[in-house]
Protein backbone atom coordinates (compact mmCIF):
# COMPACT_ATOMS: atom_id res chain seq x y z
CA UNK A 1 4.51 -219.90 74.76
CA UNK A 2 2.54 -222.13 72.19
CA UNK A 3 -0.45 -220.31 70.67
CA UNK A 4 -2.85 -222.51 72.07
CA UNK A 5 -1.69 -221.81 75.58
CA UNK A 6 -1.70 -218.05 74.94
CA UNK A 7 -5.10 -218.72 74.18
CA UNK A 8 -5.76 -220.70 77.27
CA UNK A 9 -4.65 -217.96 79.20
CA UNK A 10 -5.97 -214.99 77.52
CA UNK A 11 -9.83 -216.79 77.95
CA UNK A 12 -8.50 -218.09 81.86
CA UNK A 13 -7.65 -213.93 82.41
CA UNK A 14 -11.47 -213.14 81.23
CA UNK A 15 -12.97 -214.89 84.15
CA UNK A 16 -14.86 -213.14 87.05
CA UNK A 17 -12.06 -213.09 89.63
CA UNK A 18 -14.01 -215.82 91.83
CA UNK A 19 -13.70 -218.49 89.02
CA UNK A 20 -9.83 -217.28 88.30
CA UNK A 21 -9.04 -218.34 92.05
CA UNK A 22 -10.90 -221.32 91.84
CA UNK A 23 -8.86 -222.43 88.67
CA UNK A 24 -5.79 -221.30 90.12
CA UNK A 25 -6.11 -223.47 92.85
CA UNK A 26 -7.49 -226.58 91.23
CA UNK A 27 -4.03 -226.48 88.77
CA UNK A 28 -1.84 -225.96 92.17
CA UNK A 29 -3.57 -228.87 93.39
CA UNK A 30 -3.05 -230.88 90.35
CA UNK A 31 0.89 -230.38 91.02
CA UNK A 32 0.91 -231.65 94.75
CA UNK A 33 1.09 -235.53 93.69
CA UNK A 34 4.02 -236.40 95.82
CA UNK A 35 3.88 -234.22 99.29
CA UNK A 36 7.37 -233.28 100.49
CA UNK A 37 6.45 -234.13 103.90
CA UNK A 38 4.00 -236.15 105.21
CA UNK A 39 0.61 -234.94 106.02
CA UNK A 40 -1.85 -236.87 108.79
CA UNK A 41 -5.56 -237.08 107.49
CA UNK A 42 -6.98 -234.91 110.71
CA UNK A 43 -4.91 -231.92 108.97
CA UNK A 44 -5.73 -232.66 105.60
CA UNK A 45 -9.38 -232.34 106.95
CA UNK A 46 -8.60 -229.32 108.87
CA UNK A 47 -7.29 -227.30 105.83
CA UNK A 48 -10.10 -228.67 103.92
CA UNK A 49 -12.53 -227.28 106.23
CA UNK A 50 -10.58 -223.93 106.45
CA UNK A 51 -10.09 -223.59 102.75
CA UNK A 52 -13.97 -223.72 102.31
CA UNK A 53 -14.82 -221.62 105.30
CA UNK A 54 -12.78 -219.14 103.17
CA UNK A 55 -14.36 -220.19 99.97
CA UNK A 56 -17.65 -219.36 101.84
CA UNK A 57 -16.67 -215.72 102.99
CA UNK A 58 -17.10 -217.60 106.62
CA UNK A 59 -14.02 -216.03 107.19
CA UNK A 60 -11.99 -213.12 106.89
CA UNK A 61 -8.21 -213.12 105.87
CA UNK A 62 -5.68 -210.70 107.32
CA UNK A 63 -2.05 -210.44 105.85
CA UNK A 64 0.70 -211.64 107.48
CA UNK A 65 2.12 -207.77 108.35
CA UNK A 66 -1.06 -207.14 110.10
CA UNK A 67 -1.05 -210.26 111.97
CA UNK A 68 2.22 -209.84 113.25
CA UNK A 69 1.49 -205.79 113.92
CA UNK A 70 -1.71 -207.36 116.16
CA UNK A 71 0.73 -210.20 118.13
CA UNK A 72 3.23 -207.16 118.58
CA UNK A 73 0.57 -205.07 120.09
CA UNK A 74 -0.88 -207.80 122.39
CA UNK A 75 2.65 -208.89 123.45
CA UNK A 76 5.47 -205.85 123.67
């Protein structure tokens, strides 16, 4: 690793958490230039709207082992 990104990193790991996610996903998004499948524009508004209800705190996020425990519970 070049100094300069060791750099980059050690000042990107000083950020409030908040701002680290927000960077995160700004660089992930700067990867997606060619989509492996296609994507219609009504869901590429949808996750748009979901990613800032989440952004927002509009939402809250359960993991996946929960979510499954839940549909498990609801339907033996």
């Amino acid at each position: 690793m070049s100094s300069e990104l060791e750099d980059l990193v050690k000042k990107a790991l000083a950020l409030p958490a908040q701002t680290r996610a927000s960077l995160a996903e700004l660089l992930l998004e700067s990867l997606d230039h060619q989509e492996d499948f296609p994507v219609s524009d009504e869901w590429l508004d949808e996750i748009q709207r979901r990613c800032h209800a989440i952004d927002a705190g509009q939402v809250s996020l359960i993991d996946a082992d929960a979510a499954l425990g839940r549909l498990r519970q609801k339907y033996p």
